[in-house]
PDB file of N, CA and C in Angstrom:
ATOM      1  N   UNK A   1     151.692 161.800 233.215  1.00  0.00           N
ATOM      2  CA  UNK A   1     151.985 161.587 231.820  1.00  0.00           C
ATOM      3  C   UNK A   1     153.317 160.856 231.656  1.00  0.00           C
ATOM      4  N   UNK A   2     154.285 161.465 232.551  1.00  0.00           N
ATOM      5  CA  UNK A   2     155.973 160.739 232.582  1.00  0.00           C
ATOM      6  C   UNK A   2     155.624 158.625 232.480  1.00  0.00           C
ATOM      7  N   UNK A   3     154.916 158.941 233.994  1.00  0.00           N
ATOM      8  CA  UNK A   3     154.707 157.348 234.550  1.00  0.00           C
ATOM      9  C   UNK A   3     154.128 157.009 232.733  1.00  0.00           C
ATOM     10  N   UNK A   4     152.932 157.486 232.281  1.00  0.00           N
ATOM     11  CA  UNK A   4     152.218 157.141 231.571  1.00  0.00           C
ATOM     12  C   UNK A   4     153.135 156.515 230.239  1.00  0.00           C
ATOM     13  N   UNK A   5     154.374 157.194 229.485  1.00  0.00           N
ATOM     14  CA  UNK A   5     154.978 156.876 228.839  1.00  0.00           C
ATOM     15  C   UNK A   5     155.979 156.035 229.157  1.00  0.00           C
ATOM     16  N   UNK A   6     156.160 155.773 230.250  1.00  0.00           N
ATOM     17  CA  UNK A   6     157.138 154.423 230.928  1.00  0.00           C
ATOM     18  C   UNK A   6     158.706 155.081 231.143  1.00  0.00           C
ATOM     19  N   UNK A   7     158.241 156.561 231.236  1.00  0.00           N
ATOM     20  CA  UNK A   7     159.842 157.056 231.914  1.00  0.00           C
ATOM     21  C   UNK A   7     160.374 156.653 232.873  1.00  0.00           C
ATOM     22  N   UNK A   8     161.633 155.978 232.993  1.00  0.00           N
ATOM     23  CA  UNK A   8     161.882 155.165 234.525  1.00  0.00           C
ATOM     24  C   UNK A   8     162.469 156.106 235.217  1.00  0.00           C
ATOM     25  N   UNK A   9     162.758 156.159 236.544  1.00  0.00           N
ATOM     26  CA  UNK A   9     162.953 156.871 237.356  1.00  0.00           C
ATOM     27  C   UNK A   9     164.703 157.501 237.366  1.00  0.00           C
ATOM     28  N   UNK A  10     165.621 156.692 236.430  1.00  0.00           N
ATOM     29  CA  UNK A  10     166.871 157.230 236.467  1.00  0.00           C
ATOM     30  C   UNK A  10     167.173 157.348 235.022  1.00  0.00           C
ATOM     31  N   UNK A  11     166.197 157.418 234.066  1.00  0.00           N
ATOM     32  CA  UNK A  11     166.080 158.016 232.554  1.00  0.00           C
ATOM     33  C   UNK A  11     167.241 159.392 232.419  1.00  0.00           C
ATOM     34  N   UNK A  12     167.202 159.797 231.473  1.00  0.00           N
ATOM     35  CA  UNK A  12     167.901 160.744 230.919  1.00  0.00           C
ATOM     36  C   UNK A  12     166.921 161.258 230.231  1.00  0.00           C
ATOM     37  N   UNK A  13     167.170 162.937 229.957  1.00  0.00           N
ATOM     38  CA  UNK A  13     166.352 163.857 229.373  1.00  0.00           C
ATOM     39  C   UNK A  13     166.113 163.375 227.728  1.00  0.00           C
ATOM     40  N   UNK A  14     167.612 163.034 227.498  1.00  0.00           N
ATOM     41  CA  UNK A  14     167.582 163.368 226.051  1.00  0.00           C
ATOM     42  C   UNK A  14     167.298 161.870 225.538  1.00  0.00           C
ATOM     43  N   UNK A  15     167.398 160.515 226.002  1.00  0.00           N
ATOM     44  CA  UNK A  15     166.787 159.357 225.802  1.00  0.00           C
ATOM     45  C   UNK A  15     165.367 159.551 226.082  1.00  0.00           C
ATOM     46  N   UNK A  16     164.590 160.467 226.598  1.00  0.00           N
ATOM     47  CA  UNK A  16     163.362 160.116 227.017  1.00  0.00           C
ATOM     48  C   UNK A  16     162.532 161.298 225.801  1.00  0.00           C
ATOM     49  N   UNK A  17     163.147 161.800 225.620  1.00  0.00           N
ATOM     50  CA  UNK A  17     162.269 163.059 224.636  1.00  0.00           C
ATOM     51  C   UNK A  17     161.671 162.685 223.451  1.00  0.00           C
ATOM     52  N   UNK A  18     162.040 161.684 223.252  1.00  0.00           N
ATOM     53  CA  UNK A  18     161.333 161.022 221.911  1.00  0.00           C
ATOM     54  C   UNK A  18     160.269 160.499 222.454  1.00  0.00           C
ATOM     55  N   UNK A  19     160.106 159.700 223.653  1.00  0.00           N
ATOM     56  CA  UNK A  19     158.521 159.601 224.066  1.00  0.00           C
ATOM     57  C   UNK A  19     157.830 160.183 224.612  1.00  0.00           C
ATOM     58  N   UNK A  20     158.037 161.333 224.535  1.00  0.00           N
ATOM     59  CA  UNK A  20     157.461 162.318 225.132  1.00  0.00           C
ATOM     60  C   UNK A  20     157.088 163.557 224.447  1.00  0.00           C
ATOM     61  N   UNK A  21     157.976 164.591 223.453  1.00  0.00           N
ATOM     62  CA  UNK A  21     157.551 165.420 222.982  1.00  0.00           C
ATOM     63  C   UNK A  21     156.520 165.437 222.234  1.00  0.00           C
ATOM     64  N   UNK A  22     155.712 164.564 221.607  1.00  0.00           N
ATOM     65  CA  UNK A  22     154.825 164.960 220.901  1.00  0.00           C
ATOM     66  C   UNK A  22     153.406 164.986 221.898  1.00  0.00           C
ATOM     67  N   UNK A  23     153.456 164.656 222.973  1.00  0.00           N
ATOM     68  CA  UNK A  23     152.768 164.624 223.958  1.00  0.00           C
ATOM     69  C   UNK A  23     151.763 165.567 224.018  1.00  0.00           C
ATOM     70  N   UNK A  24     150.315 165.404 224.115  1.00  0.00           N
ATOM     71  CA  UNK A  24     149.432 166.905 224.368  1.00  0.00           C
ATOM     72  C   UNK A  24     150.083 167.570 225.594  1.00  0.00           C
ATOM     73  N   UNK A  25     150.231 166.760 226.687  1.00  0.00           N
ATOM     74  CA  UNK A  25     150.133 167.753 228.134  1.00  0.00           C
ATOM     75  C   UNK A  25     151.808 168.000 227.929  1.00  0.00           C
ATOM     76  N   UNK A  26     152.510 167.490 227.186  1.00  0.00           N
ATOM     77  CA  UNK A  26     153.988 168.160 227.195  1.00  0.00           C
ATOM     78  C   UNK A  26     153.929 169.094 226.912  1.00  0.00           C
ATOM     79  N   UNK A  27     153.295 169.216 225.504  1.00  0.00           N
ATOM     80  CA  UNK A  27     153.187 170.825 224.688  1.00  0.00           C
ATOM     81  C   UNK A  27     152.192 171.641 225.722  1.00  0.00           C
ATOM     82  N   UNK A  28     151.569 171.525 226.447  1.00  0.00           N
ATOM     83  CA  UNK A  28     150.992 172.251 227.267  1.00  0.00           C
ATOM     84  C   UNK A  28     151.978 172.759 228.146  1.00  0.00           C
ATOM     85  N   UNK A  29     152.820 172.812 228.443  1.00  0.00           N
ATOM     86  CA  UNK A  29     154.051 173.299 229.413  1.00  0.00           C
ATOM     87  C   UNK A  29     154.725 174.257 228.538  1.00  0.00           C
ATOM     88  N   UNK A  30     154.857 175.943 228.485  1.00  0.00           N
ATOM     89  CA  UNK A  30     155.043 176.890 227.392  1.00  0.00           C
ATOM     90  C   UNK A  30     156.660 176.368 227.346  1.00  0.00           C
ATOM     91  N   UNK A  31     157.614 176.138 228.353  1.00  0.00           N
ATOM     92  CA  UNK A  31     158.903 176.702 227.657  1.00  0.00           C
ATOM     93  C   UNK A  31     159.754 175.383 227.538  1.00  0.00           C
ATOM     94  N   UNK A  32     160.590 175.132 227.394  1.00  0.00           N
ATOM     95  CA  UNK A  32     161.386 173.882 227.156  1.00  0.00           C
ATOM     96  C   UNK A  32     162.271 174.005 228.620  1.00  0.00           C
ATOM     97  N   UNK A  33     162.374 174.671 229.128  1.00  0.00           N
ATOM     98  CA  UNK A  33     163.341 174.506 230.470  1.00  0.00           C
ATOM     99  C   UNK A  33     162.431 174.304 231.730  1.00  0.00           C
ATOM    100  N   UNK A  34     161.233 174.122 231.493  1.00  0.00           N
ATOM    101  CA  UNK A  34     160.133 174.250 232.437  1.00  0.00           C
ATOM    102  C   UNK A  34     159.716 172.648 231.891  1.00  0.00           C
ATOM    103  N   UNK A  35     159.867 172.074 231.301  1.00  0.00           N
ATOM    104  CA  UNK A  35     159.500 170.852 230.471  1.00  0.00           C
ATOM    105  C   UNK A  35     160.301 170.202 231.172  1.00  0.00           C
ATOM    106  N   UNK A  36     161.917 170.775 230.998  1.00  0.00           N
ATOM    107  CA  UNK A  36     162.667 169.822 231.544  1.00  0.00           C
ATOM    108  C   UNK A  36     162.749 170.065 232.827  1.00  0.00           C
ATOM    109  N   UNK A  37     162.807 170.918 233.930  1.00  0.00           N
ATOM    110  CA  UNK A  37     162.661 170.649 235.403  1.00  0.00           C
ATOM    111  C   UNK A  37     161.638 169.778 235.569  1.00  0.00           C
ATOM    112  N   UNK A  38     160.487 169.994 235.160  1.00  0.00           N
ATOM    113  CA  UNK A  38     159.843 168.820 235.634  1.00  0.00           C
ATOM    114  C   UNK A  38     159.890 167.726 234.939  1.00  0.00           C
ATOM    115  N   UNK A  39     160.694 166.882 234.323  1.00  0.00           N
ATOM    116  CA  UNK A  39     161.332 166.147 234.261  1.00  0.00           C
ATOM    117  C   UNK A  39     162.353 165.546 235.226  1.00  0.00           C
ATOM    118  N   UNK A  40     162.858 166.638 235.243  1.00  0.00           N
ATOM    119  CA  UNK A  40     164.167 166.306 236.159  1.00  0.00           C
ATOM    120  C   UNK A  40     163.514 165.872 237.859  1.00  0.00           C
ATOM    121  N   UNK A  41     162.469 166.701 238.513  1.00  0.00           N
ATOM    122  CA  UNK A  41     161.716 166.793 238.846  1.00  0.00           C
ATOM    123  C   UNK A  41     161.078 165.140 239.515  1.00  0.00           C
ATOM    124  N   UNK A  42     160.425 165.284 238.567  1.00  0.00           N
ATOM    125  CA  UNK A  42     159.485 163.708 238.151  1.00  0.00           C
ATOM    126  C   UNK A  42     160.990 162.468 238.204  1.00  0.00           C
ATOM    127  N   UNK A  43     162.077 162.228 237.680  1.00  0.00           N
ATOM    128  CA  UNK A  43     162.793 161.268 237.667  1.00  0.00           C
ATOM    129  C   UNK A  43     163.349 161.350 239.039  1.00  0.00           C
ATOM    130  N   UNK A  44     163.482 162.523 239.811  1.00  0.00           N
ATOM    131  CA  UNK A  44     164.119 162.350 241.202  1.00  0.00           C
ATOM    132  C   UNK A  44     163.268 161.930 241.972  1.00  0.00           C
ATOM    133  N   UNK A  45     162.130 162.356 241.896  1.00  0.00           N
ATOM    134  CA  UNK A  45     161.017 161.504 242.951  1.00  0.00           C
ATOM    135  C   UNK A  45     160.698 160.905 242.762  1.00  0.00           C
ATOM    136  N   UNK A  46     161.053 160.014 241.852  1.00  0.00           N
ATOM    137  CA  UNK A  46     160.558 158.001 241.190  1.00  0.00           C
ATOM    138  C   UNK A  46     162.063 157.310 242.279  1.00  0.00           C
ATOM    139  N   UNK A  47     162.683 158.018 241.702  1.00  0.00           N
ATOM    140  CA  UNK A  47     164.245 157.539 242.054  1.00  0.00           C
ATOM    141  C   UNK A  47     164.411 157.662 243.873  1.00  0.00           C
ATOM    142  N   UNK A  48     164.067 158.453 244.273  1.00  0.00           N
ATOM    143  CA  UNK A  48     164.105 158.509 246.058  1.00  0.00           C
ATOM    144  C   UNK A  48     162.792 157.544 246.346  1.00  0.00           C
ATOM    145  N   UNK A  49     161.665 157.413 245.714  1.00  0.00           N
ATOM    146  CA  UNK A  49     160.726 156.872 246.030  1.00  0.00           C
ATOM    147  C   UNK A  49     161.411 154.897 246.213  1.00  0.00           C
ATOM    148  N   UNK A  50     161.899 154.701 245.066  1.00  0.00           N
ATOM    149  CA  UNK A  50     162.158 153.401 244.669  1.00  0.00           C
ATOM    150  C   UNK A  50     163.320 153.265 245.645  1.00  0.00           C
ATOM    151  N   UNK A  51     164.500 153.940 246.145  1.00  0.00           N
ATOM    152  CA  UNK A  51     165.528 154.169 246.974  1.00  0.00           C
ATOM    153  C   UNK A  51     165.078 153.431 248.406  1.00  0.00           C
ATOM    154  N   UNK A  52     163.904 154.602 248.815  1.00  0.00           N
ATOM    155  CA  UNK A  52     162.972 154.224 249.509  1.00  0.00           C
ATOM    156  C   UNK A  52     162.457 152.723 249.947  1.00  0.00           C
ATOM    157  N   UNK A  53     161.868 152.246 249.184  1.00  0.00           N
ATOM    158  CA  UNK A  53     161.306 150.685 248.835  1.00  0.00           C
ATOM    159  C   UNK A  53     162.138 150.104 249.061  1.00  0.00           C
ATOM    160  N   UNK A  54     163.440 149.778 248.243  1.00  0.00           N
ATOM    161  CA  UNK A  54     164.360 149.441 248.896  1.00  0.00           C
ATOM    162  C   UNK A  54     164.925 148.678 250.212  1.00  0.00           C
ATOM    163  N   UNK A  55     165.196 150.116 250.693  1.00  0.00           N
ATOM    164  CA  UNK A  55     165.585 149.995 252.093  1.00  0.00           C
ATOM    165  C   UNK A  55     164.259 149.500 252.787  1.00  0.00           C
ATOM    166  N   UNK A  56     163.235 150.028 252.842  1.00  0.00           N
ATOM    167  CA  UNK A  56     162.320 148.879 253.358  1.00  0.00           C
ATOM    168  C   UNK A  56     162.034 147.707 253.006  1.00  0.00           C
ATOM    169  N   UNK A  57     161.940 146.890 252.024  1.00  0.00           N
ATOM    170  CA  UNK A  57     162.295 145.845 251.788  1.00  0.00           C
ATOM    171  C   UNK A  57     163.800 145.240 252.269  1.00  0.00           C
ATOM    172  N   UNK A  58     164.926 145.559 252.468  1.00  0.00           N
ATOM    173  CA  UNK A  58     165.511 145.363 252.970  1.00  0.00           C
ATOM    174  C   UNK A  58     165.582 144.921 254.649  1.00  0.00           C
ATOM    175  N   UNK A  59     165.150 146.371 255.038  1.00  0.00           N
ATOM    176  CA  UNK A  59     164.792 146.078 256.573  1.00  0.00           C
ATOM    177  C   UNK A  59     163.938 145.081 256.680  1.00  0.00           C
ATOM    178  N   UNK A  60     162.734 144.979 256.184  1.00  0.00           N
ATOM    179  CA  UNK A  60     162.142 143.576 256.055  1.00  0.00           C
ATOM    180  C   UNK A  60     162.775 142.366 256.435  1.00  0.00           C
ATOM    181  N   UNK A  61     163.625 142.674 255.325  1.00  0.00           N
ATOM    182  CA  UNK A  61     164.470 141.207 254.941  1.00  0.00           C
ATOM    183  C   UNK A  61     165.175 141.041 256.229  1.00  0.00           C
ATOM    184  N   UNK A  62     166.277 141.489 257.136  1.00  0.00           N
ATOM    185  CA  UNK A  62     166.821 141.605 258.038  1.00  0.00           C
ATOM    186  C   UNK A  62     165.860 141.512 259.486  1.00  0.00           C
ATOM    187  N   UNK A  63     165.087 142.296 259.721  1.00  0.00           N
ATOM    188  CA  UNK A  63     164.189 142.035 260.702  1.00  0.00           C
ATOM    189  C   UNK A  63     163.246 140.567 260.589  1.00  0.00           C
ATOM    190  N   UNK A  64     162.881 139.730 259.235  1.00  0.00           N
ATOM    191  CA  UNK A  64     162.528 138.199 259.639  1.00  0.00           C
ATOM    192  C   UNK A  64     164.199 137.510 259.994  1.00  0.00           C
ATOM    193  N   UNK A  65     165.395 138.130 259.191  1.00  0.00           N
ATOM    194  CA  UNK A  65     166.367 137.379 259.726  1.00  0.00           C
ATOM    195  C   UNK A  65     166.657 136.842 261.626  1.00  0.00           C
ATOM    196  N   UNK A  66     166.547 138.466 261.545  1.00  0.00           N
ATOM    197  CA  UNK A  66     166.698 138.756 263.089  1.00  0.00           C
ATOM    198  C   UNK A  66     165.906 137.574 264.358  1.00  0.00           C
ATOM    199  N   UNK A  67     164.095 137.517 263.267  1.00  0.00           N
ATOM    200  CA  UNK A  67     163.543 136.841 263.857  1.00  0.00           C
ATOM    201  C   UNK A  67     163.887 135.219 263.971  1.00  0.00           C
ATOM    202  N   UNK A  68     164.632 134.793 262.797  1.00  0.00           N
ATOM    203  CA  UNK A  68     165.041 133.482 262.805  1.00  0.00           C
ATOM    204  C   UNK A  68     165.917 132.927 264.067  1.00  0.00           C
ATOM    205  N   UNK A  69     166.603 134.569 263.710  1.00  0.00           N
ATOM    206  CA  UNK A  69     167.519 133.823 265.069  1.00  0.00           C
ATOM    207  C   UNK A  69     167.337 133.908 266.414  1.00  0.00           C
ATOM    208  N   UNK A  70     165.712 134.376 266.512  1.00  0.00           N
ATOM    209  CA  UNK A  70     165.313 134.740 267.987  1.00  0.00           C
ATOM    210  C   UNK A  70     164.830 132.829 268.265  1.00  0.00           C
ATOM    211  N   UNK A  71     164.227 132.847 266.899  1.00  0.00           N
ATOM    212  CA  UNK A  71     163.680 131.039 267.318  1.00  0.00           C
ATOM    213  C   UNK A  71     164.649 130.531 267.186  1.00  0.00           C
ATOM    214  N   UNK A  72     165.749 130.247 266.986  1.00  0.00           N
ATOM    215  CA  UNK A  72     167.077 129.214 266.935  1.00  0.00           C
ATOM    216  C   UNK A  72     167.789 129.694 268.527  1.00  0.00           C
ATOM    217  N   UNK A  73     167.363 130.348 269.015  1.00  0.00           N
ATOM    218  CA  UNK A  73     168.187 130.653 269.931  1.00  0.00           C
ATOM    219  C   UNK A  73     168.617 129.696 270.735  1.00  0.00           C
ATOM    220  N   UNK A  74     167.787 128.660 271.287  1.00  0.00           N
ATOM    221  CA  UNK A  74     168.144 127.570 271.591  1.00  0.00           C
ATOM    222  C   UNK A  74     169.332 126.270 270.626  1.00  0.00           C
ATOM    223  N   UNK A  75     169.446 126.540 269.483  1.00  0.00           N
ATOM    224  CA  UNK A  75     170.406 126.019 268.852  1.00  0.00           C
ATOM    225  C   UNK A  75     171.423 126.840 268.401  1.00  0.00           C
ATOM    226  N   UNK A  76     171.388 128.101 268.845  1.00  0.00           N
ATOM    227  CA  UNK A  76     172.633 128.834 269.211  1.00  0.00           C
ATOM    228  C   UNK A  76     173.659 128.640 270.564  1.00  0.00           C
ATOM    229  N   UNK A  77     175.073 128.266 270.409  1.00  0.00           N
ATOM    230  CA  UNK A  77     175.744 128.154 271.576  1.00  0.00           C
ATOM    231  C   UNK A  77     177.276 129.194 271.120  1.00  0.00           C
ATOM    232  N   UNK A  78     177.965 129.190 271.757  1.00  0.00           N
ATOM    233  CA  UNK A  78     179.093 130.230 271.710  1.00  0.00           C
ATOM    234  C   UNK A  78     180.297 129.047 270.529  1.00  0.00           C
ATOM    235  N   UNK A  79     179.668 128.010 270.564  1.00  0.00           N
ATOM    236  CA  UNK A  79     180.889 126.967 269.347  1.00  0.00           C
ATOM    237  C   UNK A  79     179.768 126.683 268.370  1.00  0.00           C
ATOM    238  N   UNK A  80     178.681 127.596 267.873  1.00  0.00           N
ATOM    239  CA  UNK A  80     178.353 127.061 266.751  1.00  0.00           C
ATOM    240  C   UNK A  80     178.679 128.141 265.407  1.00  0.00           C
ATOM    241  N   UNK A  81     179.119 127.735 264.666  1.00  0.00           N
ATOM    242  CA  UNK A  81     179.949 128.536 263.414  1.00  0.00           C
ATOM    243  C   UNK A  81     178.826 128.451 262.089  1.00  0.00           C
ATOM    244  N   UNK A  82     178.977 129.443 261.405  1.00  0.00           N
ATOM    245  CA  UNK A  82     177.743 129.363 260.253  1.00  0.00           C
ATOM    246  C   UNK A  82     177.527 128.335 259.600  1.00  0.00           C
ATOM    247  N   UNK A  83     178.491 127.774 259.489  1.00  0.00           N
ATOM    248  CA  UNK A  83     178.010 126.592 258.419  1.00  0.00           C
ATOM    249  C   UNK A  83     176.798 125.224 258.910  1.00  0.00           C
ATOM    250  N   UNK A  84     177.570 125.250 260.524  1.00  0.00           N
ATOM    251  CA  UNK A  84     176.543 124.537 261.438  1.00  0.00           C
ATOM    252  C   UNK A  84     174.796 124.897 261.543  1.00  0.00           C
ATOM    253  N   UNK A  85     174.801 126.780 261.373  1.00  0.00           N
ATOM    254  CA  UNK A  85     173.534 127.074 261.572  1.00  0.00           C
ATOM    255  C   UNK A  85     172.813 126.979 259.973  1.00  0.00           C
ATOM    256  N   UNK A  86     173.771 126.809 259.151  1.00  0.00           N
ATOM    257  CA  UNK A  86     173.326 126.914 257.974  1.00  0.00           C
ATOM    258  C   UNK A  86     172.065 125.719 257.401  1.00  0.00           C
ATOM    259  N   UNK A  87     172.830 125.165 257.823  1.00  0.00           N
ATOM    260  CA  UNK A  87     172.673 123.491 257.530  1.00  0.00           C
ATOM    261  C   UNK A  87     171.478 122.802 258.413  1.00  0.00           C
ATOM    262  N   UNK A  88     171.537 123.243 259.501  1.00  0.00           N
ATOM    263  CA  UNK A  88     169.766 123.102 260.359  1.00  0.00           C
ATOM    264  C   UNK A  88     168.723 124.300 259.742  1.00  0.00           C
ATOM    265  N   UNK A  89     169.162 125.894 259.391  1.00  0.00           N
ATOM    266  CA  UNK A  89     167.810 126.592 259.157  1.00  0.00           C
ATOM    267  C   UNK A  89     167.904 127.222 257.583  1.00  0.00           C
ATOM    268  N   UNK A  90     168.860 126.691 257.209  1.00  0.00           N
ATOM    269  CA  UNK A  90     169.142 126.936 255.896  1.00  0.00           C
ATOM    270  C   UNK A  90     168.007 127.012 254.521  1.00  0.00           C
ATOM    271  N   UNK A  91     166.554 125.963 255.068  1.00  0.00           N
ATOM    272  CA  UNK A  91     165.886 125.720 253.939  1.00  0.00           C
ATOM    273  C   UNK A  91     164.804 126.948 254.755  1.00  0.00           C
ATOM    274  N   UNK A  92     165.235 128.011 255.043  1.00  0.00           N
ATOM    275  CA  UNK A  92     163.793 128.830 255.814  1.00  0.00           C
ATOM    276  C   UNK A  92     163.589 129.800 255.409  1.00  0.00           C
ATOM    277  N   UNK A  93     163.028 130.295 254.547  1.00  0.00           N
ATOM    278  CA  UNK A  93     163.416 131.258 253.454  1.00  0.00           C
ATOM    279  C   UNK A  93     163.799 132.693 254.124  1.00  0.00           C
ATOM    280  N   UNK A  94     163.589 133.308 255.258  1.00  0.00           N
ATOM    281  CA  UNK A  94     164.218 134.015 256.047  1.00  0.00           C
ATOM    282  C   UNK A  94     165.318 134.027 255.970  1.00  0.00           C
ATOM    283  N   UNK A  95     166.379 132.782 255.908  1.00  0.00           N
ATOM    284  CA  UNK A  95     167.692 132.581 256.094  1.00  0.00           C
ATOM    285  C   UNK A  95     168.114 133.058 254.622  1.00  0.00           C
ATOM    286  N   UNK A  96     167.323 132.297 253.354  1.00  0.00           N
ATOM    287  CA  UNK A  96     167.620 132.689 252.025  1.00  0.00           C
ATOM    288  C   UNK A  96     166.941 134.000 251.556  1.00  0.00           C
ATOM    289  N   UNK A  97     166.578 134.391 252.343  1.00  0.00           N
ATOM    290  CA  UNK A  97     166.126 136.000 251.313  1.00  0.00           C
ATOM    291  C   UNK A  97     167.234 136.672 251.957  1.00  0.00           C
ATOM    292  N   UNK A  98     168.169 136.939 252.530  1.00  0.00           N
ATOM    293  CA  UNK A  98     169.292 137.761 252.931  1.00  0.00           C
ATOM    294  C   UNK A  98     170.631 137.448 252.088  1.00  0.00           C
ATOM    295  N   UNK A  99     171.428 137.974 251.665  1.00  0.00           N
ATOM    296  CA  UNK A  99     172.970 137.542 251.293  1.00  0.00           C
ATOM    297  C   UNK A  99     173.796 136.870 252.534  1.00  0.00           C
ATOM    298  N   UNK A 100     174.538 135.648 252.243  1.00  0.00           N
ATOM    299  CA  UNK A 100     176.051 135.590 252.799  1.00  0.00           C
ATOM    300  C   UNK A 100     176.192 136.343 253.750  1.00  0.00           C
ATOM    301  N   UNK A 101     176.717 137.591 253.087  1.00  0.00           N
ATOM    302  CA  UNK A 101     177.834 137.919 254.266  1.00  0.00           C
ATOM    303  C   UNK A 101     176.578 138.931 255.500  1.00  0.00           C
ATOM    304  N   UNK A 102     175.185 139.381 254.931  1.00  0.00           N
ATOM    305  CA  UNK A 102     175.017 139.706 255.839  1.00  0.00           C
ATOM    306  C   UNK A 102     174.436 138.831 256.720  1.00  0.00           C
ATOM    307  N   UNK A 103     174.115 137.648 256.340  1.00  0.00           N
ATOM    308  CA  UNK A 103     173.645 136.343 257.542  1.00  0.00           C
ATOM    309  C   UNK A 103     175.153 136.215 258.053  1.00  0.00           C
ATOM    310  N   UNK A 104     175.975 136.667 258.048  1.00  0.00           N
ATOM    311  CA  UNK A 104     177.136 136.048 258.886  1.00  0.00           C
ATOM    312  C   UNK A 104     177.392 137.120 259.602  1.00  0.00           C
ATOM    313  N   UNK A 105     177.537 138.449 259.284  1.00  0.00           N
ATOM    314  CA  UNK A 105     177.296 139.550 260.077  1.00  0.00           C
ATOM    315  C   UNK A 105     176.348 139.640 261.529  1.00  0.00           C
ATOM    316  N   UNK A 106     175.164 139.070 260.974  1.00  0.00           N
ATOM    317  CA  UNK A 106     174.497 138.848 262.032  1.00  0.00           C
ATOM    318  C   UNK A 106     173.910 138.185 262.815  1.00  0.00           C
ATOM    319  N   UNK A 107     174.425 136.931 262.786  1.00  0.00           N
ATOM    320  CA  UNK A 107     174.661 136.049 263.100  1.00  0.00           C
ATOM    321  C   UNK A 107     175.971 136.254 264.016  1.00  0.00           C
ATOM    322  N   UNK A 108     176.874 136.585 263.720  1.00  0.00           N
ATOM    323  CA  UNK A 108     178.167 136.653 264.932  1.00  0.00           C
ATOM    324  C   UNK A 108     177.691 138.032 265.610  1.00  0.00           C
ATOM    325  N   UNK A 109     177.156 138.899 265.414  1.00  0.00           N
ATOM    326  CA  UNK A 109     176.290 139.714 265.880  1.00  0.00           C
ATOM    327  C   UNK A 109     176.109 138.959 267.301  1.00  0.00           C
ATOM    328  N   UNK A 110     175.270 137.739 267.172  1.00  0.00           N
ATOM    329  CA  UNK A 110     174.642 137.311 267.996  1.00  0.00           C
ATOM    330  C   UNK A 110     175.360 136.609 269.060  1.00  0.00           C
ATOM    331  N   UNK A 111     176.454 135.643 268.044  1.00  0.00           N
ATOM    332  CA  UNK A 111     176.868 135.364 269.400  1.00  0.00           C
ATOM    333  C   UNK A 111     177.953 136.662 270.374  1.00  0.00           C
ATOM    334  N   UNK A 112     178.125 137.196 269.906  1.00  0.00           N
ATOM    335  CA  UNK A 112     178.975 138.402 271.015  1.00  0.00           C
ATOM    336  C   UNK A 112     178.182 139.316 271.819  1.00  0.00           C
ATOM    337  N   UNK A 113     176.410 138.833 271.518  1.00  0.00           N
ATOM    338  CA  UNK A 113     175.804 139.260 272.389  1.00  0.00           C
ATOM    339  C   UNK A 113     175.590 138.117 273.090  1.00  0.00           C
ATOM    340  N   UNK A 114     175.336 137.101 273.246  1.00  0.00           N
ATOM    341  CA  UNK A 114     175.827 135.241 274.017  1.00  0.00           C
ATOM    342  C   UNK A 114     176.726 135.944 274.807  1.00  0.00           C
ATOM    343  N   UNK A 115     178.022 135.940 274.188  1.00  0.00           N
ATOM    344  CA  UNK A 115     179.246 136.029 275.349  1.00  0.00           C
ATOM    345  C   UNK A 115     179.074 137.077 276.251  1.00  0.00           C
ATOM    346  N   UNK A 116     178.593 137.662 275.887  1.00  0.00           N
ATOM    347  CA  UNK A 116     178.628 139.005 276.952  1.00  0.00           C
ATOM    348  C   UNK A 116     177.972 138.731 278.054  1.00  0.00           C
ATOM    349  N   UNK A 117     176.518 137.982 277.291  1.00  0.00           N
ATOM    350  CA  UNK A 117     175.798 137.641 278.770  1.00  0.00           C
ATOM    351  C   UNK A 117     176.428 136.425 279.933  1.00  0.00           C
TER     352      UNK A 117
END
């Protein structure tokens, strides 16, 4: 019923009660503090759910990065600096679905695993 009225997952009780109280299955819940746990309830597990998504989409995002730079590896050397790698894989949308600083993060990531070897 929550989903059903478009309660979002980090709502507030008292912004959301207007779409909700006149509700059949609300009034089916006898007490008002039992109304609102599951509320409270219902918005925390939208909210860890979406948290969730997130970070997998994220990891996503980072693991094709990762993969970009498994195929560039050959145009990786210990003197090439971001702007250099930018500018050859820059249009790959792998490279653009990540932010800045974490393509540069991991990217020098990489080469200090280069030097080591």
């Amino acid at each position: 019923m929550l989903k059903e009225r478009g309660v979002a997952p980090f709502s507030k009780w008292d912004k959301e009660l207007p779409k909700i109280v006149f509700d059949p299955h609300f009034k089916a819940i006898p007490s008002q503090s039992a109304r609102r746990a599951l509320f409270e309830h219902y918005v925390k597990a939208c909210a860890e759910e979406e948290r969730k998504e997130k970070q997998a989409a994220q990891k996503a995002v980072i693991e094709g990065f990762k993969q970009l730079l498994e195929e560039a590896l050959e145009d990786i050397d210990h003197n090439t600096d971001y702007q250099t790698f930018r500018k050859k894989w820059g249009s790959d949308p792998r490279f653009e679905a990540l932010d800045r600083k974490d393509r540069e993060l991991l990217l020098n990531e990489r080469y200090h695993l280069m030097r080591r070897i």
